[in-house]
C-alpha atoms as a PDB file:
ATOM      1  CA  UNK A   1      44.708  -1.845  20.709  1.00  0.00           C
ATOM      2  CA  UNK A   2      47.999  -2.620  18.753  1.00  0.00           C
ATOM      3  CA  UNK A   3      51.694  -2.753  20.280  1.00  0.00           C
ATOM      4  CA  UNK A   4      54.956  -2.864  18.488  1.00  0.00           C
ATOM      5  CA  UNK A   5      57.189  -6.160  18.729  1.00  0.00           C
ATOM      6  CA  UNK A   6      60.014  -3.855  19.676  1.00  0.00           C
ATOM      7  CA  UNK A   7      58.257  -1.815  22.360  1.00  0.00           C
ATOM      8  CA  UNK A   8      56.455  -4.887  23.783  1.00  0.00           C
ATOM      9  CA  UNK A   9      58.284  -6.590  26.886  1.00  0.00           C
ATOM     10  CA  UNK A  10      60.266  -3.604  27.611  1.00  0.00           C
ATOM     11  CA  UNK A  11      60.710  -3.433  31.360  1.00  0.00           C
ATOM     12  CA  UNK A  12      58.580  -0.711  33.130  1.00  0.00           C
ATOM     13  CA  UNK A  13      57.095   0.483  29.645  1.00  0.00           C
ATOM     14  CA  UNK A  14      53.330   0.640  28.696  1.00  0.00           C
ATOM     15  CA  UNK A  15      52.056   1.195  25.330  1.00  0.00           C
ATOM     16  CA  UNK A  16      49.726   0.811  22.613  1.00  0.00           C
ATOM     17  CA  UNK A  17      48.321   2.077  19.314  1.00  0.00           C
ATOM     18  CA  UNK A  18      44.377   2.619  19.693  1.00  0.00           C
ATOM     19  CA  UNK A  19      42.109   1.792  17.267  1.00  0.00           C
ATOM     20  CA  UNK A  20      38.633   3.437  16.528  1.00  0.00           C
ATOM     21  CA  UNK A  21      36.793   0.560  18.008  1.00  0.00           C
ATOM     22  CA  UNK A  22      35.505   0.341  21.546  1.00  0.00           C
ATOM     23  CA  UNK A  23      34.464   3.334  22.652  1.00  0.00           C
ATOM     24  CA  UNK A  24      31.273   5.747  23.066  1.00  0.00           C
ATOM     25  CA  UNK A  25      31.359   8.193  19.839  1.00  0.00           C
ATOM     26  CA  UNK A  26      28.572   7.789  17.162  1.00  0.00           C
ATOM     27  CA  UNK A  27      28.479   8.457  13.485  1.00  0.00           C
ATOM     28  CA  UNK A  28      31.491  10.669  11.401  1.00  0.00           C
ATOM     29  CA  UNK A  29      33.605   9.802  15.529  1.00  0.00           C
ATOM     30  CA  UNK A  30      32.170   5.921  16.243  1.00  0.00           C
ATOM     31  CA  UNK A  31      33.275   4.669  18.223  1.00  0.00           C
ATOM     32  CA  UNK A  32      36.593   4.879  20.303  1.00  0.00           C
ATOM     33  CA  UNK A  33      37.140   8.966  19.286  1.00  0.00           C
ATOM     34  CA  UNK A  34      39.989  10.573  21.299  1.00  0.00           C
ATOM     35  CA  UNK A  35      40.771  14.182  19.782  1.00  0.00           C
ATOM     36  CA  UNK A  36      38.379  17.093  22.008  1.00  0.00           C
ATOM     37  CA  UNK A  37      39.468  19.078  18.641  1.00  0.00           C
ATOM     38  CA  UNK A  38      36.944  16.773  16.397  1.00  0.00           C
ATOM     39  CA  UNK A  39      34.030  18.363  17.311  1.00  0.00           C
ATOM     40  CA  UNK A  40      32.834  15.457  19.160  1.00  0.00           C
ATOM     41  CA  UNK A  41      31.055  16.218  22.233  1.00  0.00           C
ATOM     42  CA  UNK A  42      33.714  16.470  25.309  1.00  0.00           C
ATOM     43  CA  UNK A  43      32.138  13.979  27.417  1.00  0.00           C
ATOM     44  CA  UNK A  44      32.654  11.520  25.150  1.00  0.00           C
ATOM     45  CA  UNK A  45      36.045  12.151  24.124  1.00  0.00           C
ATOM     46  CA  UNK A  46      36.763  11.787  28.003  1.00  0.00           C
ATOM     47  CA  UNK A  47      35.030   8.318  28.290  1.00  0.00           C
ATOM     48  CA  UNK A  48      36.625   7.414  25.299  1.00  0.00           C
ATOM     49  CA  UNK A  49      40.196   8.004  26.581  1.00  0.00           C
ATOM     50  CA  UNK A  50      39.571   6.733  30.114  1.00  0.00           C
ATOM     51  CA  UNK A  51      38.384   3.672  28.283  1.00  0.00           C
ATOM     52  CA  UNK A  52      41.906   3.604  26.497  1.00  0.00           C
ATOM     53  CA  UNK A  53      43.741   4.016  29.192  1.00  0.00           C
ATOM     54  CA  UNK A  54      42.035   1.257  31.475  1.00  0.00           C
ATOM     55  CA  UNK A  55      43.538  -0.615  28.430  1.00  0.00           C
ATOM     56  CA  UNK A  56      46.994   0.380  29.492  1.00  0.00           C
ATOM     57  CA  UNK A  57      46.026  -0.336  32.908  1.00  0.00           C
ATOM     58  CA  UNK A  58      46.593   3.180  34.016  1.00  0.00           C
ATOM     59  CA  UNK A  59      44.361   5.663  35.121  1.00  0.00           C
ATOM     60  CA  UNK A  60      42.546   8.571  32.916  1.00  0.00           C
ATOM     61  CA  UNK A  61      43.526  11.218  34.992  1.00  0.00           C
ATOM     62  CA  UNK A  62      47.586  10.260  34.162  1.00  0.00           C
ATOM     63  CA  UNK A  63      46.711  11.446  30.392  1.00  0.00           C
ATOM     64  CA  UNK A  64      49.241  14.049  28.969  1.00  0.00           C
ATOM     65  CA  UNK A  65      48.593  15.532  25.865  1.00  0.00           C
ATOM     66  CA  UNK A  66      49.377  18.601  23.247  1.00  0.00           C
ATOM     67  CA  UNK A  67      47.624  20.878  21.049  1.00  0.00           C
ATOM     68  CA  UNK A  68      48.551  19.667  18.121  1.00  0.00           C
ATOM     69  CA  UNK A  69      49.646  21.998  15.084  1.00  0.00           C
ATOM     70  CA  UNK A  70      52.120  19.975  12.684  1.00  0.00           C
ATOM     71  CA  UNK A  71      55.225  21.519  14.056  1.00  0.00           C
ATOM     72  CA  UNK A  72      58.559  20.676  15.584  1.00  0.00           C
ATOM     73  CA  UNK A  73      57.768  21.488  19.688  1.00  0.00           C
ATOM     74  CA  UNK A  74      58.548  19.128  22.531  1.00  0.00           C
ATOM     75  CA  UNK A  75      57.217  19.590  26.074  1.00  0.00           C
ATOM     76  CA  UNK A  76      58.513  17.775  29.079  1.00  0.00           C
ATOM     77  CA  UNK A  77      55.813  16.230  30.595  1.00  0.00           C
ATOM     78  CA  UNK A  78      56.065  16.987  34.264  1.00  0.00           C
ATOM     79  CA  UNK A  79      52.507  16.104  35.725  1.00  0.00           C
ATOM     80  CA  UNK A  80      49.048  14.799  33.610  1.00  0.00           C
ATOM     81  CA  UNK A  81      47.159  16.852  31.990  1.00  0.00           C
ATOM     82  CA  UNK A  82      44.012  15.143  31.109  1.00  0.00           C
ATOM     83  CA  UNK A  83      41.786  17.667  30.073  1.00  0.00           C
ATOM     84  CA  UNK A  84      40.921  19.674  26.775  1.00  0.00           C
ATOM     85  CA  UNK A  85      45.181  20.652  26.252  1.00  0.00           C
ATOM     86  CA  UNK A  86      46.367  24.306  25.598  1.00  0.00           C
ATOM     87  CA  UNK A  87      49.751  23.986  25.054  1.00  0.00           C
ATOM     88  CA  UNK A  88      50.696  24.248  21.293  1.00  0.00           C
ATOM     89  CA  UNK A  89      53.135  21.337  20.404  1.00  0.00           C
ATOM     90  CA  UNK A  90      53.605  17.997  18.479  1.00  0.00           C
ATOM     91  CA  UNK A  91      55.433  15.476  20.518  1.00  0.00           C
ATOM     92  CA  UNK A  92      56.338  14.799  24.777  1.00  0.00           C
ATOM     93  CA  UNK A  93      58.970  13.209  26.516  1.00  0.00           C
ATOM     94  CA  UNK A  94      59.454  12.869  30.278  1.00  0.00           C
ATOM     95  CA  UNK A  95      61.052  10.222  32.799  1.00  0.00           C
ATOM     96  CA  UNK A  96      58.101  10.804  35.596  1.00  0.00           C
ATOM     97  CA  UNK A  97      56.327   7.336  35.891  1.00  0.00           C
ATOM     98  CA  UNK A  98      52.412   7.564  35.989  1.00  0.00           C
ATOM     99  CA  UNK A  99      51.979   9.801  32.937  1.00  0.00           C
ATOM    100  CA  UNK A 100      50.853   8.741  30.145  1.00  0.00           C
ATOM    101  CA  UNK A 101      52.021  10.497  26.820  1.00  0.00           C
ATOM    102  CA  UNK A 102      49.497  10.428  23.922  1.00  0.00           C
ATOM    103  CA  UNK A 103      49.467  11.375  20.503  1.00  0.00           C
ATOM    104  CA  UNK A 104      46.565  12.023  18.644  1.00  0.00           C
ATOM    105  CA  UNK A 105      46.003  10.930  14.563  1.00  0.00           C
ATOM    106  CA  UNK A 106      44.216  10.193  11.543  1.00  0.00           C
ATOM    107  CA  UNK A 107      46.993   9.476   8.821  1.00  0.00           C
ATOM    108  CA  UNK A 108      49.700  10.964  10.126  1.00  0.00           C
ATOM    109  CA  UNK A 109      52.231   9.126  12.007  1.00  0.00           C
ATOM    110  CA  UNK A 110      51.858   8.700  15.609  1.00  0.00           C
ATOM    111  CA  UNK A 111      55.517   7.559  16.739  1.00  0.00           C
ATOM    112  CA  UNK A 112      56.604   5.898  20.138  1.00  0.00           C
ATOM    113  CA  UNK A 113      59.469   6.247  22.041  1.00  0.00           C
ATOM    114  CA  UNK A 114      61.299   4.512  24.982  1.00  0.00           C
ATOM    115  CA  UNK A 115      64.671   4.441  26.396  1.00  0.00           C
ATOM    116  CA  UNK A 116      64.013   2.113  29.568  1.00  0.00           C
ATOM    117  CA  UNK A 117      67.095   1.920  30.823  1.00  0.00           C
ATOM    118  CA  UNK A 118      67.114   5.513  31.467  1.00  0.00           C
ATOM    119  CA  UNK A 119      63.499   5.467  32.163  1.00  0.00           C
ATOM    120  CA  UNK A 120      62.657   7.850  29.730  1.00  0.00           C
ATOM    121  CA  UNK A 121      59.610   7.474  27.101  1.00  0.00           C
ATOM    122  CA  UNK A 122      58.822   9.922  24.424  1.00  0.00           C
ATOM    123  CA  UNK A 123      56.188  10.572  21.441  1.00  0.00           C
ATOM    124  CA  UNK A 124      55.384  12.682  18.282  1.00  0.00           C
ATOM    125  CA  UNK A 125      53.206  13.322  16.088  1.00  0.00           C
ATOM    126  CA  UNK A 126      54.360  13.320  12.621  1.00  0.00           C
ATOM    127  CA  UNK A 127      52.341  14.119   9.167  1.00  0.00           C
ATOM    128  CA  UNK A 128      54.966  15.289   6.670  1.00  0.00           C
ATOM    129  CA  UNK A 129      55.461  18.548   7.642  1.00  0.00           C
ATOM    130  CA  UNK A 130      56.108  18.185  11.595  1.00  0.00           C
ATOM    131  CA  UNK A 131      58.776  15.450  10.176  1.00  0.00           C
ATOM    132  CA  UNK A 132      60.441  18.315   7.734  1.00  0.00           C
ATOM    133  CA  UNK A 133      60.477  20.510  10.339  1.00  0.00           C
ATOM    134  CA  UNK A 134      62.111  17.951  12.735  1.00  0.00           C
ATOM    135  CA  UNK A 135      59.803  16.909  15.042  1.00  0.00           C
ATOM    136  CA  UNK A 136      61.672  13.520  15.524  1.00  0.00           C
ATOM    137  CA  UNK A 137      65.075  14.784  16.020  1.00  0.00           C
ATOM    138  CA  UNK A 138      63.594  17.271  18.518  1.00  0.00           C
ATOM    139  CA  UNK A 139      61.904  14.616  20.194  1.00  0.00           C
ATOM    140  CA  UNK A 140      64.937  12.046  20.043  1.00  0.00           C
ATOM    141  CA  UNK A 141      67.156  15.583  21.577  1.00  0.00           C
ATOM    142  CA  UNK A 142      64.518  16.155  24.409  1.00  0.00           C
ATOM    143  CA  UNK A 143      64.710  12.628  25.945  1.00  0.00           C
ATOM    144  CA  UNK A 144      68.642  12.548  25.472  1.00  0.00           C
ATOM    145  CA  UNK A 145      68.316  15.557  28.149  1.00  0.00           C
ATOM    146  CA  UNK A 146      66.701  13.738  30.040  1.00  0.00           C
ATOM    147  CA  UNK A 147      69.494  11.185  30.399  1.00  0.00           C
ATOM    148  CA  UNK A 148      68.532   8.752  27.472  1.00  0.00           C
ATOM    149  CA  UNK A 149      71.015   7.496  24.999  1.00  0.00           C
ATOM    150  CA  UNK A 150      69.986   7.271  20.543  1.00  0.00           C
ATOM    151  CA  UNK A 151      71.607   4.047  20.791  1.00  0.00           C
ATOM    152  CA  UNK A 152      69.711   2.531  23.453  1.00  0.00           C
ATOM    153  CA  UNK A 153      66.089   3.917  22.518  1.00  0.00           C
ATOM    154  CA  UNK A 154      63.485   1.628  20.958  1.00  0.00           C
ATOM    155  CA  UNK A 155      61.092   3.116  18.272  1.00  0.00           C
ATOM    156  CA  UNK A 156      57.701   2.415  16.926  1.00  0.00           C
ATOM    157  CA  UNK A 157      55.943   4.321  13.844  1.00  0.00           C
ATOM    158  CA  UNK A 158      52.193   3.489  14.591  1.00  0.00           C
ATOM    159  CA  UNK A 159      48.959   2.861  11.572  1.00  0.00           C
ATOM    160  CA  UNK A 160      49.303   6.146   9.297  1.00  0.00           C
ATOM    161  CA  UNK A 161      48.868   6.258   5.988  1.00  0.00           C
ATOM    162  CA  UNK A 162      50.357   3.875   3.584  1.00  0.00           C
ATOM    163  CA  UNK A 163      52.447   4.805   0.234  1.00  0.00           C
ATOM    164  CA  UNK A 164      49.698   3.267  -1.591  1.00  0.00           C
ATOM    165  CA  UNK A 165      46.842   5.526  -0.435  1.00  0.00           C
ATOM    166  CA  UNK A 166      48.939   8.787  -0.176  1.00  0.00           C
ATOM    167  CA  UNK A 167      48.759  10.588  -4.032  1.00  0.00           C
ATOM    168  CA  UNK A 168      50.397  14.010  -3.921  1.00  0.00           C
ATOM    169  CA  UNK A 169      51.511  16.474  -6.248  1.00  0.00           C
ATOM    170  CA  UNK A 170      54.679  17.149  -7.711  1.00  0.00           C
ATOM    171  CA  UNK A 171      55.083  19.860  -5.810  1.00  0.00           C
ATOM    172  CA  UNK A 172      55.777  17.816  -2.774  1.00  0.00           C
ATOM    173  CA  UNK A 173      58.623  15.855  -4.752  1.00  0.00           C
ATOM    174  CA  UNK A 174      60.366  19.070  -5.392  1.00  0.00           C
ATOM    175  CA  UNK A 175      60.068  20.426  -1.745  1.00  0.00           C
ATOM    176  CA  UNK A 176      61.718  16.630  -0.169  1.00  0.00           C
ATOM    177  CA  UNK A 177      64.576  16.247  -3.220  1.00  0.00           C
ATOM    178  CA  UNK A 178      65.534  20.113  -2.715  1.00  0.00           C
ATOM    179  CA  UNK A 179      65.926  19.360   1.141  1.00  0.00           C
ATOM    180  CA  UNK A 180      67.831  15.764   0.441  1.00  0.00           C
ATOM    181  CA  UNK A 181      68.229  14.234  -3.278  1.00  0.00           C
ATOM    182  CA  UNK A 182      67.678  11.370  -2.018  1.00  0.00           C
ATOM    183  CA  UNK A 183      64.324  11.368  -0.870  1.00  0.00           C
ATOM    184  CA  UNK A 184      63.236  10.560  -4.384  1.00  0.00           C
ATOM    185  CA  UNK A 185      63.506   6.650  -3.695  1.00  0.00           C
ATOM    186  CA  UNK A 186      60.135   7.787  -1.062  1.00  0.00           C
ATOM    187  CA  UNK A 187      58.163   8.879  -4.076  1.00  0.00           C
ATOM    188  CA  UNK A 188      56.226   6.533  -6.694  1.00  0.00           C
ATOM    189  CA  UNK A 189      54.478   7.714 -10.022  1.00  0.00           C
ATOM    190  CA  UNK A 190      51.390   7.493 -10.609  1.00  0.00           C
ATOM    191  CA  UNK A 191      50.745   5.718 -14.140  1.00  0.00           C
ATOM    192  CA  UNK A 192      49.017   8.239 -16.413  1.00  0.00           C
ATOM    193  CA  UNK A 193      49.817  11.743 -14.254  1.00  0.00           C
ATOM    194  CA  UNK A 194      51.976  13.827 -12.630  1.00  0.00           C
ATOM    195  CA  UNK A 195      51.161  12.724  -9.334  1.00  0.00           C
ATOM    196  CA  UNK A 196      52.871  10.747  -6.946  1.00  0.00           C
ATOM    197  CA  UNK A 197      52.456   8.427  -4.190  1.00  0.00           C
ATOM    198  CA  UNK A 198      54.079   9.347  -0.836  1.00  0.00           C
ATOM    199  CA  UNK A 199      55.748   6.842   1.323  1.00  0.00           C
ATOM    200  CA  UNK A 200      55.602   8.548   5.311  1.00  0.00           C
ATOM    201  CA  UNK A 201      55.970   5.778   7.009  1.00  0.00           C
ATOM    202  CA  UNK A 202      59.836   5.458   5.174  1.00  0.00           C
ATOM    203  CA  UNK A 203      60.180   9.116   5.622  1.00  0.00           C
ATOM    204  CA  UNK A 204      59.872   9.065   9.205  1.00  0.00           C
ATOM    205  CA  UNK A 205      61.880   5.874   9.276  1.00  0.00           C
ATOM    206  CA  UNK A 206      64.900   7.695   7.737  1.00  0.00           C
ATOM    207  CA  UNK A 207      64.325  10.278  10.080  1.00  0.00           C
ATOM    208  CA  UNK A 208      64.800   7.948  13.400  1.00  0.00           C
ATOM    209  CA  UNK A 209      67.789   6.757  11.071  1.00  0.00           C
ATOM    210  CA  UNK A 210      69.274  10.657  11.074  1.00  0.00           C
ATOM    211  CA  UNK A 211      68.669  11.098  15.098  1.00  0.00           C
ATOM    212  CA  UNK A 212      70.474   7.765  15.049  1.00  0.00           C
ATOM    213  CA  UNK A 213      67.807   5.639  16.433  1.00  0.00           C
ATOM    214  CA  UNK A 214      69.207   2.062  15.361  1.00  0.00           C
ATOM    215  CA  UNK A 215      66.036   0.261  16.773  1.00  0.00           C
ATOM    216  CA  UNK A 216      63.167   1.674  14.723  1.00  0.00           C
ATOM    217  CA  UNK A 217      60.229  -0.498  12.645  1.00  0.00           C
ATOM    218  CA  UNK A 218      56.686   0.568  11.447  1.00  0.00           C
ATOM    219  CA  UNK A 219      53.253  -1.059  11.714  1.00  0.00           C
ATOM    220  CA  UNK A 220      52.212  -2.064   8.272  1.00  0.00           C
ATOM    221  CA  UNK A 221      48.729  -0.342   8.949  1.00  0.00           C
ATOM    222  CA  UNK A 222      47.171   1.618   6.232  1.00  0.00           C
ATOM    223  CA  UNK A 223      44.802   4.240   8.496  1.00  0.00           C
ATOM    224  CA  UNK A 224      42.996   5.350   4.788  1.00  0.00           C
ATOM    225  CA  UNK A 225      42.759   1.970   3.322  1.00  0.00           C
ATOM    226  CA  UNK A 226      40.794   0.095   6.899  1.00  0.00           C
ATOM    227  CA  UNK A 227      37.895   1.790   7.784  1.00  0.00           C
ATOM    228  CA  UNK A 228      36.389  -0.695   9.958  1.00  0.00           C
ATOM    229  CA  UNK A 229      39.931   0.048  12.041  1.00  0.00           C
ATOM    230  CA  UNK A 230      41.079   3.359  11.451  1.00  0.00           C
ATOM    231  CA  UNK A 231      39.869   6.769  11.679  1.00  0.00           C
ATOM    232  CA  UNK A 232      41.137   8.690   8.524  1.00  0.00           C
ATOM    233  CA  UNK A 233      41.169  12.388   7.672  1.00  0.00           C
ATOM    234  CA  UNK A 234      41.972  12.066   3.940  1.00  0.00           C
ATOM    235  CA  UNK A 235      39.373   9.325   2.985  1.00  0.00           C
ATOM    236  CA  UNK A 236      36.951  11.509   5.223  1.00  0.00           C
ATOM    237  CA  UNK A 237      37.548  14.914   2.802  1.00  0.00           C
ATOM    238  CA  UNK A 238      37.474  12.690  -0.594  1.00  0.00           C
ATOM    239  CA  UNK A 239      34.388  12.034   0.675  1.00  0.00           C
ATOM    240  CA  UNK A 240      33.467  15.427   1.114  1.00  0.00           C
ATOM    241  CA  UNK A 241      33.409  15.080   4.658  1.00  0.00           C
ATOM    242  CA  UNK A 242      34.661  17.007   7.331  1.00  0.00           C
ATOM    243  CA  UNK A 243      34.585  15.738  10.641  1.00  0.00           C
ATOM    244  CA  UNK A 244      36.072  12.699  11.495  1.00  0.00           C
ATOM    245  CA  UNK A 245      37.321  11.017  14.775  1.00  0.00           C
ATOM    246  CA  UNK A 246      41.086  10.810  16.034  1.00  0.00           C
ATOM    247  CA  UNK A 247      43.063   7.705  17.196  1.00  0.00           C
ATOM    248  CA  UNK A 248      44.960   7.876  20.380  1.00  0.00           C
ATOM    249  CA  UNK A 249      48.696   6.333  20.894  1.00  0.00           C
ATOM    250  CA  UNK A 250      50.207   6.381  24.109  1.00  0.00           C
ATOM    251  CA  UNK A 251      53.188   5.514  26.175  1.00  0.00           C
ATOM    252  CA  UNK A 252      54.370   5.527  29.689  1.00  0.00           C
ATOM    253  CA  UNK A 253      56.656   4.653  32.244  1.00  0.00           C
ATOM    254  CA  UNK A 254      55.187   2.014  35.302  1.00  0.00           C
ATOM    255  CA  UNK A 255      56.608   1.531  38.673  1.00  0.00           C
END
């Protein structure tokens, strides 16, 4: 399990940034596979994220997450939800102690929130295009509702992919620099092609930066490039693969 220097020592705040080691899962999902939506078999996926959670020192059942589908939803977390989720969505916030928000991934970028003053905690999932389509500022808006402030809210991007292991198309380029010129400074040629390599980690950095989150840093985890850490989806389909495991990232609020 990882933590972020600027989440860690926050009073009343749990979190952590799961690796794939540690848990139950064999082959395409060894070991510590948290995502029912793998394909792995569901028993394992629960041992696998009570094992996680005893990390956190909290219990399995106070598990909350989403269905996942690269979009821009928030759901206030009112009660656990430990089981197989239903609800389509990409990041939760709440200010109930005992519940555990977690993200799932495999490049994207899992992302942390916490405002413990206020005694709110939030957290999104964000590939590229839940981060277009605002995911963070959605998430940042939902826990300001709640009674936190952007200026007092501590952020942590969690292992994703790096800029070095992310090649895209021009395409891509085009899409970002028509939505914001200068999101050109996130994209480095490739020698040789017309491909590009993407930096996510700065996009959803500059992101935090636009929902004025001051206090925002990134792991310097590369999810495709550490296999013996990370579960990753692209490295899995250059492969040819198509199943591979999901890492968990979780906050909460403690009494």
């Amino acid at each position: 399990m990882l933590t972020a220097a600027g989440l860690e020592g926050l009073g009343g705040i749990r979190h952590g940034f799961f690796t794939r080691t540690g848990g139950v899962s064999e082959g395409a999902f060894a070991s510590l596979n948290c995502g029912y939506s793998s394909g792995d078999a569901a028993l394992r996926v629960e041992a696998n994220r009570a094992r996680a959670l005893d990390r956190l020192g909290l219990a399995a059942a106070s598990l909350c997450t989403v269905r996942q589908v690269h979009g821009a939803n928030v759901v206030v977390a009112r009660e656990p939800q430990p089981k197989r989720p239903t609800v389509e969505a990409d990041a939760l916030v709440t200010d109930r102690p005992g519940i555990a928000l977690g993200v799932l991934s495999a490049d994207c970028a899992p992302v942390l929130l916490a405002d413990p003053d206020a005694g709110v905690v939030g957290a999104a999932h964000a590939g590229w295009r839940g981060a277009r389509a605002g995911v963070i500022e959605a998430t940042v808006q939902a826990m300001v509702e709640l009674g936190a402030a952007p200026e007092r809210i501590h952020a942590a991007i969690g292992p994703c992919i790096a800029q070095a292991s992310y090649e895209v198309g021009p395409e891509l380029l085009c899409e970002f620099t028509t939505d914001d010129p200068a999101c050109a400074d996130l994209f480095e040629p490739v020698a040789g092609s017309d491909r590009l390599r993407f930096d996510l980690k700065g996009y959803v950095l500059s992101r935090l930066a636009r929902a004025d989150i001051a206090m925002r840093a990134a792991l310097s985890d590369d999810t495709h490039a550490d296999e013996a850490r990370f579960f990753s989806a692209r490295r899995t389909r250059q492969r040819g693969g198509e199943r591979f495991g999901l890492l968990l990232s979780a906050i909460a609020l403690v009494e």
